[in-house]
PDB file of N, CA and C in Angstrom:
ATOM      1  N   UNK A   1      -5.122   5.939 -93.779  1.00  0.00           N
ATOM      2  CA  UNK A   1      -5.676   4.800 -94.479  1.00  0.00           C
ATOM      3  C   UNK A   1      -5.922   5.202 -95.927  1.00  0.00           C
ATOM      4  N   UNK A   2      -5.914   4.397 -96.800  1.00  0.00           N
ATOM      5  CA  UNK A   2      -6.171   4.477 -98.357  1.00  0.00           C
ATOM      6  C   UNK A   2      -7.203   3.932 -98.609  1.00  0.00           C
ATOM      7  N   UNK A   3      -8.132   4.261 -99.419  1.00  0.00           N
ATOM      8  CA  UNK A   3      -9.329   4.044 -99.941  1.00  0.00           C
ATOM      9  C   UNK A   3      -9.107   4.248-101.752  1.00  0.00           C
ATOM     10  N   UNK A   4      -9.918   3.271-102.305  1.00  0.00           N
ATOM     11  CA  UNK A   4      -9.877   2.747-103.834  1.00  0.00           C
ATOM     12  C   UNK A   4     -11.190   3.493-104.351  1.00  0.00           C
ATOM     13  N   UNK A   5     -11.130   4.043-105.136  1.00  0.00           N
ATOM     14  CA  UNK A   5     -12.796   4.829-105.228  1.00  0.00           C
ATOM     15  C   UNK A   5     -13.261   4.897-107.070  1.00  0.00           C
ATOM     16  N   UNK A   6     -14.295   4.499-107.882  1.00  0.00           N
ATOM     17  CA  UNK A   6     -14.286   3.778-108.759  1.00  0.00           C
ATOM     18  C   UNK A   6     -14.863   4.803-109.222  1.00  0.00           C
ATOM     19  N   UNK A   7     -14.612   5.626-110.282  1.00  0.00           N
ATOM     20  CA  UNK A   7     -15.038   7.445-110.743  1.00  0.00           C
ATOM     21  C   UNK A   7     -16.578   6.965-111.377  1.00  0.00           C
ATOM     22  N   UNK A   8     -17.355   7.081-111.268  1.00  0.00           N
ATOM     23  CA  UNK A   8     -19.147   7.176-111.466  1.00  0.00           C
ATOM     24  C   UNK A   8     -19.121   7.918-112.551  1.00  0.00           C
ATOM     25  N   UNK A   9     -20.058   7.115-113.981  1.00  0.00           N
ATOM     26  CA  UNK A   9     -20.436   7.409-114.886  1.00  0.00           C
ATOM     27  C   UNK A   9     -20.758   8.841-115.082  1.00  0.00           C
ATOM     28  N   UNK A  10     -20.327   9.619-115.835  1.00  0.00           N
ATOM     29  CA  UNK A  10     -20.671  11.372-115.386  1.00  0.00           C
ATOM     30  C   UNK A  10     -20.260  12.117-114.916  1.00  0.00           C
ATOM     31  N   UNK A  11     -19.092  11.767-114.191  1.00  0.00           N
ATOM     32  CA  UNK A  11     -18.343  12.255-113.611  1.00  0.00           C
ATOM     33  C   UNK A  11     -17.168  12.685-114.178  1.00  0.00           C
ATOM     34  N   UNK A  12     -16.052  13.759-114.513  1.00  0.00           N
ATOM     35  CA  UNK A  12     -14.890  14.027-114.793  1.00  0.00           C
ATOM     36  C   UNK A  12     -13.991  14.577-114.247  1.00  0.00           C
ATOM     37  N   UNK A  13     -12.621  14.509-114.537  1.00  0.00           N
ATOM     38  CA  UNK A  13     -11.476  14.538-113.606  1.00  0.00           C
ATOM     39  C   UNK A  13     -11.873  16.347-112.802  1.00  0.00           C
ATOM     40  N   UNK A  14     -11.425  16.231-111.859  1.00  0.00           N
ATOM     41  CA  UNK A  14     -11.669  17.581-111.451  1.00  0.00           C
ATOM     42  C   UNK A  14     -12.793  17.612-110.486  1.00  0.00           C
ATOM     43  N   UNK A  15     -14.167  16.722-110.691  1.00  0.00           N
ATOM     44  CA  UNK A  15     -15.181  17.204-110.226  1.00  0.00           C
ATOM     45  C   UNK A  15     -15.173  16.470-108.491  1.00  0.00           C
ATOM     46  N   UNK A  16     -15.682  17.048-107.792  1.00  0.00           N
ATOM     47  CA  UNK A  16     -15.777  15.999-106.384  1.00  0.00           C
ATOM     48  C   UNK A  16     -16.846  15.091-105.796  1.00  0.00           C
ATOM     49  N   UNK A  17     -16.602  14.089-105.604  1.00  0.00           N
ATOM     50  CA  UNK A  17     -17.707  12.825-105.512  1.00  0.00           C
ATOM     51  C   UNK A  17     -17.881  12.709-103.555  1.00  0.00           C
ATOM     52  N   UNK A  18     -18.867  12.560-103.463  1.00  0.00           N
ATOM     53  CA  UNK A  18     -18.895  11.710-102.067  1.00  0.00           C
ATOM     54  C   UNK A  18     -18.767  10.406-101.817  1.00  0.00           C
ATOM     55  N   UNK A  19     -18.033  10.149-100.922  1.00  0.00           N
ATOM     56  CA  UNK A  19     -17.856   8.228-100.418  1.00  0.00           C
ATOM     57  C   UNK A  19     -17.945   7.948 -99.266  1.00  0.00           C
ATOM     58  N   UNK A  20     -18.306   6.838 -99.055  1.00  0.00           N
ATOM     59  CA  UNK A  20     -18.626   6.557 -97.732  1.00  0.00           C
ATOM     60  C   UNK A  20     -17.526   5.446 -97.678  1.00  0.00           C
ATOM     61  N   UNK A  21     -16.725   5.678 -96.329  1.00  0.00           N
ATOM     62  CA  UNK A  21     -15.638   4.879 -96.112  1.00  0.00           C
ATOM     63  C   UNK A  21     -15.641   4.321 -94.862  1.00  0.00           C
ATOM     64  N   UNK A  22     -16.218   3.464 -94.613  1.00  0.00           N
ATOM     65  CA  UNK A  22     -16.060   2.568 -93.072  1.00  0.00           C
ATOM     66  C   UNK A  22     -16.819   3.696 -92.368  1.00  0.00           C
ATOM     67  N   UNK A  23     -18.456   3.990 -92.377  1.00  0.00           N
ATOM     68  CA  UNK A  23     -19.083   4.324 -91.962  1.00  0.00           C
ATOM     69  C   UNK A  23     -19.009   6.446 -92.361  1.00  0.00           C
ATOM     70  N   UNK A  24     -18.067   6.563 -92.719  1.00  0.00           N
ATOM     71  CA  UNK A  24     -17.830   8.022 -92.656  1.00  0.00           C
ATOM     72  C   UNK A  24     -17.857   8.718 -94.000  1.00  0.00           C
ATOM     73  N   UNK A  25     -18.584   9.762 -93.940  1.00  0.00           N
ATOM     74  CA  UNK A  25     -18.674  10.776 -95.582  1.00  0.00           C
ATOM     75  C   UNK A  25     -17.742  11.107 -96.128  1.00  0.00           C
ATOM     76  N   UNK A  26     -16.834  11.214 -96.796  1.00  0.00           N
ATOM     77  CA  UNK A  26     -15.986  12.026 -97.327  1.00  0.00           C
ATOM     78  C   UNK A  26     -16.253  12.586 -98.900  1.00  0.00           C
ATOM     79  N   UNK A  27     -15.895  14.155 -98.505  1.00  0.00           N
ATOM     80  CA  UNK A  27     -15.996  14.700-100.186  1.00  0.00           C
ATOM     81  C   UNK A  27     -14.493  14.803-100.805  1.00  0.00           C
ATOM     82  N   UNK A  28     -14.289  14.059-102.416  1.00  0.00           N
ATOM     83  CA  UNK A  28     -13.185  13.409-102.788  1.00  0.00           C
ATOM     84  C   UNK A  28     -12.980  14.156-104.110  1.00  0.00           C
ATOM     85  N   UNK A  29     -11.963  15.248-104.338  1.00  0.00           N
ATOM     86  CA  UNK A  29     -11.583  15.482-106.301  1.00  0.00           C
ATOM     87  C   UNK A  29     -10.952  14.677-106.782  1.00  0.00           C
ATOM     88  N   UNK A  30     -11.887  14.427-107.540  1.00  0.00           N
ATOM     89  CA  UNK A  30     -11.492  13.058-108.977  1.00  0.00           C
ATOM     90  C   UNK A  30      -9.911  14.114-109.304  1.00  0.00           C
ATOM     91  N   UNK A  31      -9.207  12.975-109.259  1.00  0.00           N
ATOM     92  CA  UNK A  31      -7.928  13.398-109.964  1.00  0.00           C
ATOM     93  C   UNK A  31      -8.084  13.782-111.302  1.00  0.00           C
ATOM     94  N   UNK A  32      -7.639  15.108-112.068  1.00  0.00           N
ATOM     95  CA  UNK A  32      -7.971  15.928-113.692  1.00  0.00           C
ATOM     96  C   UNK A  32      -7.660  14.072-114.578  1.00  0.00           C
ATOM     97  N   UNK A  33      -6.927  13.253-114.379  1.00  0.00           N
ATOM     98  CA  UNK A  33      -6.600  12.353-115.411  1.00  0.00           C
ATOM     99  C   UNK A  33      -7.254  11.209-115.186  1.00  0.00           C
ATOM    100  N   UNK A  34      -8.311  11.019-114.295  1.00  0.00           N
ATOM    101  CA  UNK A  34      -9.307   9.975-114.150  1.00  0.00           C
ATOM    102  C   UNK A  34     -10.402   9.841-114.356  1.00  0.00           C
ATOM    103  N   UNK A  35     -10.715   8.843-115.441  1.00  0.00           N
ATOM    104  CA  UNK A  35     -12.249   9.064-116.454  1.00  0.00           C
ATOM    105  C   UNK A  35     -13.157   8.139-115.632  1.00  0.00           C
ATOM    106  N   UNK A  36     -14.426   8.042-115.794  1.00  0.00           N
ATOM    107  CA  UNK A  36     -15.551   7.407-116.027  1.00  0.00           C
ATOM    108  C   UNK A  36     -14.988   5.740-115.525  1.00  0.00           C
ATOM    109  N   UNK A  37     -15.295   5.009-114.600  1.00  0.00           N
ATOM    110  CA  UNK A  37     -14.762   3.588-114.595  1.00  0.00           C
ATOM    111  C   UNK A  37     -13.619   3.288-114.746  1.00  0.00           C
ATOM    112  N   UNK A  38     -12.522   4.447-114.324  1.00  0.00           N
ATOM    113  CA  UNK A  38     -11.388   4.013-113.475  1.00  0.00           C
ATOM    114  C   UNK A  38     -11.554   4.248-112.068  1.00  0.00           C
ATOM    115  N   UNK A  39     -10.327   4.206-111.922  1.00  0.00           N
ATOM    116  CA  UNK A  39     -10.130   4.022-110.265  1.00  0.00           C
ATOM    117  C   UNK A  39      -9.255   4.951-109.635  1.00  0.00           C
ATOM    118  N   UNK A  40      -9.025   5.437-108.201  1.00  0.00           N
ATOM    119  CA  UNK A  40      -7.971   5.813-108.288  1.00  0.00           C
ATOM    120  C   UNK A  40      -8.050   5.895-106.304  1.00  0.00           C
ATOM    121  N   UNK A  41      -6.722   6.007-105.395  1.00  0.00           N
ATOM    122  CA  UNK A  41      -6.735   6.054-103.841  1.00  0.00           C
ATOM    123  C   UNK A  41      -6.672   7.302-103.959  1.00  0.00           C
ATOM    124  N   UNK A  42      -7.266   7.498-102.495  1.00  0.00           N
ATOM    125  CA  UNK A  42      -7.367   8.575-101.866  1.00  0.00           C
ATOM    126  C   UNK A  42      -6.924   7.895-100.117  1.00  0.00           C
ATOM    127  N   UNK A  43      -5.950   8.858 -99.760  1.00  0.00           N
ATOM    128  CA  UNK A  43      -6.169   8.812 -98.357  1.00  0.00           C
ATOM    129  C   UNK A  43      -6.657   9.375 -97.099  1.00  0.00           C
ATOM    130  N   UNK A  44      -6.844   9.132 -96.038  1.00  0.00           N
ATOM    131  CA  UNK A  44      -7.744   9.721 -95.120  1.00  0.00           C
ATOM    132  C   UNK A  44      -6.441   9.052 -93.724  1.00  0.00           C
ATOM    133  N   UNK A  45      -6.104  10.397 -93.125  1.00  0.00           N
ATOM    134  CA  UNK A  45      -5.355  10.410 -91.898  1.00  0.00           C
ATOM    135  C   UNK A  45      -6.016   9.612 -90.783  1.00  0.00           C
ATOM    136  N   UNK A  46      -5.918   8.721 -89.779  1.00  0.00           N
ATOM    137  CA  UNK A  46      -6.632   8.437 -88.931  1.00  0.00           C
ATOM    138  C   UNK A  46      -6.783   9.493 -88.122  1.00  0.00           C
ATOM    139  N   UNK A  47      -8.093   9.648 -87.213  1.00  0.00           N
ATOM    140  CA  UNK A  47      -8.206  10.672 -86.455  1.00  0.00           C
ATOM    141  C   UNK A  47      -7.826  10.388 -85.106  1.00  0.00           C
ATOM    142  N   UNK A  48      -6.799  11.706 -84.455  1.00  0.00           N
ATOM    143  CA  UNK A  48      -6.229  11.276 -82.711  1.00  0.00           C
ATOM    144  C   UNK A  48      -7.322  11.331 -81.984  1.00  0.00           C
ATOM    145  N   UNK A  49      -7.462   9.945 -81.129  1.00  0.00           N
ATOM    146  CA  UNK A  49      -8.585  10.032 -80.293  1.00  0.00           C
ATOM    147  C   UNK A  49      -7.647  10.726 -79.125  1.00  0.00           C
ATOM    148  N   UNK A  50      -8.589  11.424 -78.087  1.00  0.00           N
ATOM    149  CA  UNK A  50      -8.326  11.473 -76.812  1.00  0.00           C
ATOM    150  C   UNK A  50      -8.380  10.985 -75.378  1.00  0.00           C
ATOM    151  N   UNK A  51      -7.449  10.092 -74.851  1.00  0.00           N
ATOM    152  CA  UNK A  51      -7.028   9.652 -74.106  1.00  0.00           C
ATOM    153  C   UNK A  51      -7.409  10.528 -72.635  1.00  0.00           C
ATOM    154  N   UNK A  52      -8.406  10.476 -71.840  1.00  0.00           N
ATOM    155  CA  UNK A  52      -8.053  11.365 -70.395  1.00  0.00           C
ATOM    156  C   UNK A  52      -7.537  10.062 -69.332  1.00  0.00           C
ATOM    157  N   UNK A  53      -8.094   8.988 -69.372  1.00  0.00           N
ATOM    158  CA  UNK A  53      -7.322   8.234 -68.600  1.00  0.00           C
ATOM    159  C   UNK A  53      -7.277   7.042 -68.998  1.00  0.00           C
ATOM    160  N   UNK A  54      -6.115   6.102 -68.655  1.00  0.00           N
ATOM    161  CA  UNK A  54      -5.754   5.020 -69.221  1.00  0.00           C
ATOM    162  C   UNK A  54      -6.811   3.885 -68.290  1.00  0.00           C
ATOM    163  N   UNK A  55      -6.604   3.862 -67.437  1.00  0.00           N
ATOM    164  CA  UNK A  55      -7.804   2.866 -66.979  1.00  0.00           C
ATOM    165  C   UNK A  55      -8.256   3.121 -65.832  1.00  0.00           C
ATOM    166  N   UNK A  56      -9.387   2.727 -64.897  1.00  0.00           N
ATOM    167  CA  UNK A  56     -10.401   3.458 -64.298  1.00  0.00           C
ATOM    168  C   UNK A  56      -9.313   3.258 -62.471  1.00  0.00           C
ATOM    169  N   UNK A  57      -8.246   2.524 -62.221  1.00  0.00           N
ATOM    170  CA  UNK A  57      -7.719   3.095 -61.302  1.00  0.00           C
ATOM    171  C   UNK A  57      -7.311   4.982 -61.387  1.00  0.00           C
ATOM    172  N   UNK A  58      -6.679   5.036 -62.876  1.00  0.00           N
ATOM    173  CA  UNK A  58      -6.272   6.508 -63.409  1.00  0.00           C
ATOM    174  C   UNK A  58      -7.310   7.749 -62.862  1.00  0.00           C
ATOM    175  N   UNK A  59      -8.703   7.065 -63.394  1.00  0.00           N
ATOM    176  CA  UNK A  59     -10.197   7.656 -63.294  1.00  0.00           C
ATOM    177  C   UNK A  59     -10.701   8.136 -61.315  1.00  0.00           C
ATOM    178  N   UNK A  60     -10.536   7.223 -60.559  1.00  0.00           N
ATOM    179  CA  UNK A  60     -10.803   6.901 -59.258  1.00  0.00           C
ATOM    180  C   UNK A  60      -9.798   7.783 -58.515  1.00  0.00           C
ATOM    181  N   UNK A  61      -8.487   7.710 -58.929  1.00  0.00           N
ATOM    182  CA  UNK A  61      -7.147   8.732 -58.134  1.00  0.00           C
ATOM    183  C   UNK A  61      -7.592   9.993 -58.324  1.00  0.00           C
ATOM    184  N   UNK A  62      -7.876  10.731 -59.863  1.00  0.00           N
ATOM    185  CA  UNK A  62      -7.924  11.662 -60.272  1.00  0.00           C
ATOM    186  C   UNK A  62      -9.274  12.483 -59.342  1.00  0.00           C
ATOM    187  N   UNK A  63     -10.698  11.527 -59.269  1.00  0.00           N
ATOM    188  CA  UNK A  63     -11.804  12.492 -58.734  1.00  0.00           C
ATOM    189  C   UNK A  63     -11.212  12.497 -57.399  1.00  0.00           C
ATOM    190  N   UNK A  64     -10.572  11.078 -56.484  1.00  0.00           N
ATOM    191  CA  UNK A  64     -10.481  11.466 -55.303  1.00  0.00           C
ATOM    192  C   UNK A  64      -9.365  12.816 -55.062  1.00  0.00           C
ATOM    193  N   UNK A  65      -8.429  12.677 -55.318  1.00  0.00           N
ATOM    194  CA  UNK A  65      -7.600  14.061 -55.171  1.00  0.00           C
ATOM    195  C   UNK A  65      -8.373  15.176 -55.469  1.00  0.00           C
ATOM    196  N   UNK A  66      -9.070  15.509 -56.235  1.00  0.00           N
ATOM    197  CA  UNK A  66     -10.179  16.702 -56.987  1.00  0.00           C
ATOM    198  C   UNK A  66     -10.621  17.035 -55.631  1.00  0.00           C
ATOM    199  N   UNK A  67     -11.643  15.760 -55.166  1.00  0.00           N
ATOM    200  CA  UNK A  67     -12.721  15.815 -54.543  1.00  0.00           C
ATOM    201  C   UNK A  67     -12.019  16.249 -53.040  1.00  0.00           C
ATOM    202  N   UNK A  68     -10.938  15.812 -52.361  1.00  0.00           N
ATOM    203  CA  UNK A  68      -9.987  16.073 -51.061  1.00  0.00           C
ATOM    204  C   UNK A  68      -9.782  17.528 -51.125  1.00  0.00           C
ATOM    205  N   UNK A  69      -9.456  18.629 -52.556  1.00  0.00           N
ATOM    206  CA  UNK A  69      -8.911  19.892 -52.744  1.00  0.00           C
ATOM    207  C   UNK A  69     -10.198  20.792 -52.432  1.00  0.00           C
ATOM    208  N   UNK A  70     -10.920  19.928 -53.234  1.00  0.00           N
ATOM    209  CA  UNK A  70     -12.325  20.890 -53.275  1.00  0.00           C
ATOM    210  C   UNK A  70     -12.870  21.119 -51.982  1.00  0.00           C
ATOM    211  N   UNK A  71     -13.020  19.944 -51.189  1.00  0.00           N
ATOM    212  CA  UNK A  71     -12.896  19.726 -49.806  1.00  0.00           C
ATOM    213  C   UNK A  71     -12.450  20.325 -48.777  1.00  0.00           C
ATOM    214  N   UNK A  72     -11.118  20.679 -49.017  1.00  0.00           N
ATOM    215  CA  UNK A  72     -10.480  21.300 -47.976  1.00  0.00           C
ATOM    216  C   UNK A  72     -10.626  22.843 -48.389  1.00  0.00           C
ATOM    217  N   UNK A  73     -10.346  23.575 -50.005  1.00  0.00           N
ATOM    218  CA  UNK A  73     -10.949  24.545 -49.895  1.00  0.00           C
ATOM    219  C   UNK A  73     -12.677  25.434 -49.425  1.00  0.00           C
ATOM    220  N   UNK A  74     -13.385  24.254 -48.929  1.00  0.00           N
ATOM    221  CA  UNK A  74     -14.221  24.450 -48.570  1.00  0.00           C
ATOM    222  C   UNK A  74     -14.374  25.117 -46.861  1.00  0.00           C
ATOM    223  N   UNK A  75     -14.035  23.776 -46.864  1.00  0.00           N
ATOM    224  CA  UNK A  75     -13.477  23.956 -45.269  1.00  0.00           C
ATOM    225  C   UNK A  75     -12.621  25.173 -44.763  1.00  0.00           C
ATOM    226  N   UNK A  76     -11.616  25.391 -45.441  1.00  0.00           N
ATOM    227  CA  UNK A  76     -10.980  26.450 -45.207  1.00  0.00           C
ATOM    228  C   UNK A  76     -11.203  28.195 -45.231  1.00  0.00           C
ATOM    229  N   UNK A  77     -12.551  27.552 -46.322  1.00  0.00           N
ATOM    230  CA  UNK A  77     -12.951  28.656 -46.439  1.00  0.00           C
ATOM    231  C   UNK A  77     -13.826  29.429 -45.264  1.00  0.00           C
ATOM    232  N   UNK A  78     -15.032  28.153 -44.605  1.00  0.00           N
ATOM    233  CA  UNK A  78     -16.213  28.481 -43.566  1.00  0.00           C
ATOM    234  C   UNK A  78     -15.199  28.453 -42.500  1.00  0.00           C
ATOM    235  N   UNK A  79     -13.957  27.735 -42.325  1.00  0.00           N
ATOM    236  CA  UNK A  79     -13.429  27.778 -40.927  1.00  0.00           C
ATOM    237  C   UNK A  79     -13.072  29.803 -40.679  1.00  0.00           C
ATOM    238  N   UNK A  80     -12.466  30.121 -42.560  1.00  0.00           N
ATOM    239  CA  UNK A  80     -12.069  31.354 -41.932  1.00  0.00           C
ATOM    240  C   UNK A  80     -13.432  32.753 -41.816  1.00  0.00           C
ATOM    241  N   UNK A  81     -14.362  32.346 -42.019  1.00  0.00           N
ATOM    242  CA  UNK A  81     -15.712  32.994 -42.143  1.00  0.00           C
ATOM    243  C   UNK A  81     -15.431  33.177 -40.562  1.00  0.00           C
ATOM    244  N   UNK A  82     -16.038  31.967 -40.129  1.00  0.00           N
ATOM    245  CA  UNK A  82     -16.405  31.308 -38.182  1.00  0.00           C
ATOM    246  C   UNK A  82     -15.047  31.981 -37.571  1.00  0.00           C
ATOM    247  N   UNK A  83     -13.771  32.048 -37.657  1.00  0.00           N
ATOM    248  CA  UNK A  83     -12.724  32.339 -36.525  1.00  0.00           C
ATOM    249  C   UNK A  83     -12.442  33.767 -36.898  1.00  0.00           C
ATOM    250  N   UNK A  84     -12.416  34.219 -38.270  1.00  0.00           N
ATOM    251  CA  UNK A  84     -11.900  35.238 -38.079  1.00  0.00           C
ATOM    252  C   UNK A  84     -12.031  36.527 -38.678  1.00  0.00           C
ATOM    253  N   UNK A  85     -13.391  36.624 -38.641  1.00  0.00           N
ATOM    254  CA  UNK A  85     -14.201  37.715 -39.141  1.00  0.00           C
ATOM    255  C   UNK A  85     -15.061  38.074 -37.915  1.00  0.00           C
ATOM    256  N   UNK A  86     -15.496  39.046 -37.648  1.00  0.00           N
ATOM    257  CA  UNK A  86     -15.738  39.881 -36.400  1.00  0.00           C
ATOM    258  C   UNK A  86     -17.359  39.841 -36.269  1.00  0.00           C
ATOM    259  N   UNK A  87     -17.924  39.290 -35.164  1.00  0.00           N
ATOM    260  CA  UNK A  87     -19.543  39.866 -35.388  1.00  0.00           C
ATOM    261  C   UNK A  87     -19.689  40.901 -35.806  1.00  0.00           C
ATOM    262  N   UNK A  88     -20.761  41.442 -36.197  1.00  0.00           N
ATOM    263  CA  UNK A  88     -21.539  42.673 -36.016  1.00  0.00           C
ATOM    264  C   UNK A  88     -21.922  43.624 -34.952  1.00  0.00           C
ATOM    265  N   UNK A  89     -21.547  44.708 -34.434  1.00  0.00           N
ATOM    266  CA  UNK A  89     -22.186  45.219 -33.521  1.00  0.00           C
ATOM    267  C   UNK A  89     -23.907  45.753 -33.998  1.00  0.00           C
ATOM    268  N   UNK A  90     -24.431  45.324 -32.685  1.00  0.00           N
ATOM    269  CA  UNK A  90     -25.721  46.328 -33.080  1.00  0.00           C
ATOM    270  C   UNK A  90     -25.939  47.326 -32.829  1.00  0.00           C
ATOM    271  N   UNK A  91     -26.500  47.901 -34.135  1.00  0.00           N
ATOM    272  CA  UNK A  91     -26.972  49.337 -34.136  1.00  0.00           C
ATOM    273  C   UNK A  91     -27.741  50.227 -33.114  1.00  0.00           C
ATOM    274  N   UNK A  92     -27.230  51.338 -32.425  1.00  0.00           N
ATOM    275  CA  UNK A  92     -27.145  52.092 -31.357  1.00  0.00           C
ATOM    276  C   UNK A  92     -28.322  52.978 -31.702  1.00  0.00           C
TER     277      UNK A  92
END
């Protein structure tokens, strides 16, 4: 996006101003050839948001599969505790 930014009395080319652009700070160098009550753009990249799921079927698949793995490694785990690990004898 481009932003129009109007150089503040006192200010000279070179020096850097702060602006507030659709809620957000930015620190900006006056271009060396822009005086006092000109103007001049600056642009600002949009920022990539991150996407984890497109909509809450996406959301609902994802924990249940999680939640089935976690599950069965659980299970798998106490089943092999219980079948196939050996009591203890007691001490003689």
């Amino acid at each position: 996006m481009q932003y129009r930014v109007t150089v503040p009395e006192g200010v000279d080319g070179g020096h850097v101003v702060s602006v507030n652009a659709e809620g957000t700070q930015f620190q900006v160098r006056v271009p060396p050839d822009v005086r006092p009550g000109e103007s001049f753009l600056f642009s600002v990249e949009k920022p990539h948001t991150l996407i984890l799921f497109h909509n809450v079927q996406d959301l609902g698949i994802a924990l249940g599969l999680g939640g089935a793995i976690g599950l069965a490694i659980v299970v798998g785990f106490v089943l092999g505790v219980l079948f196939v690990t050996e009591p203890l004898s007691p001490p003689i």
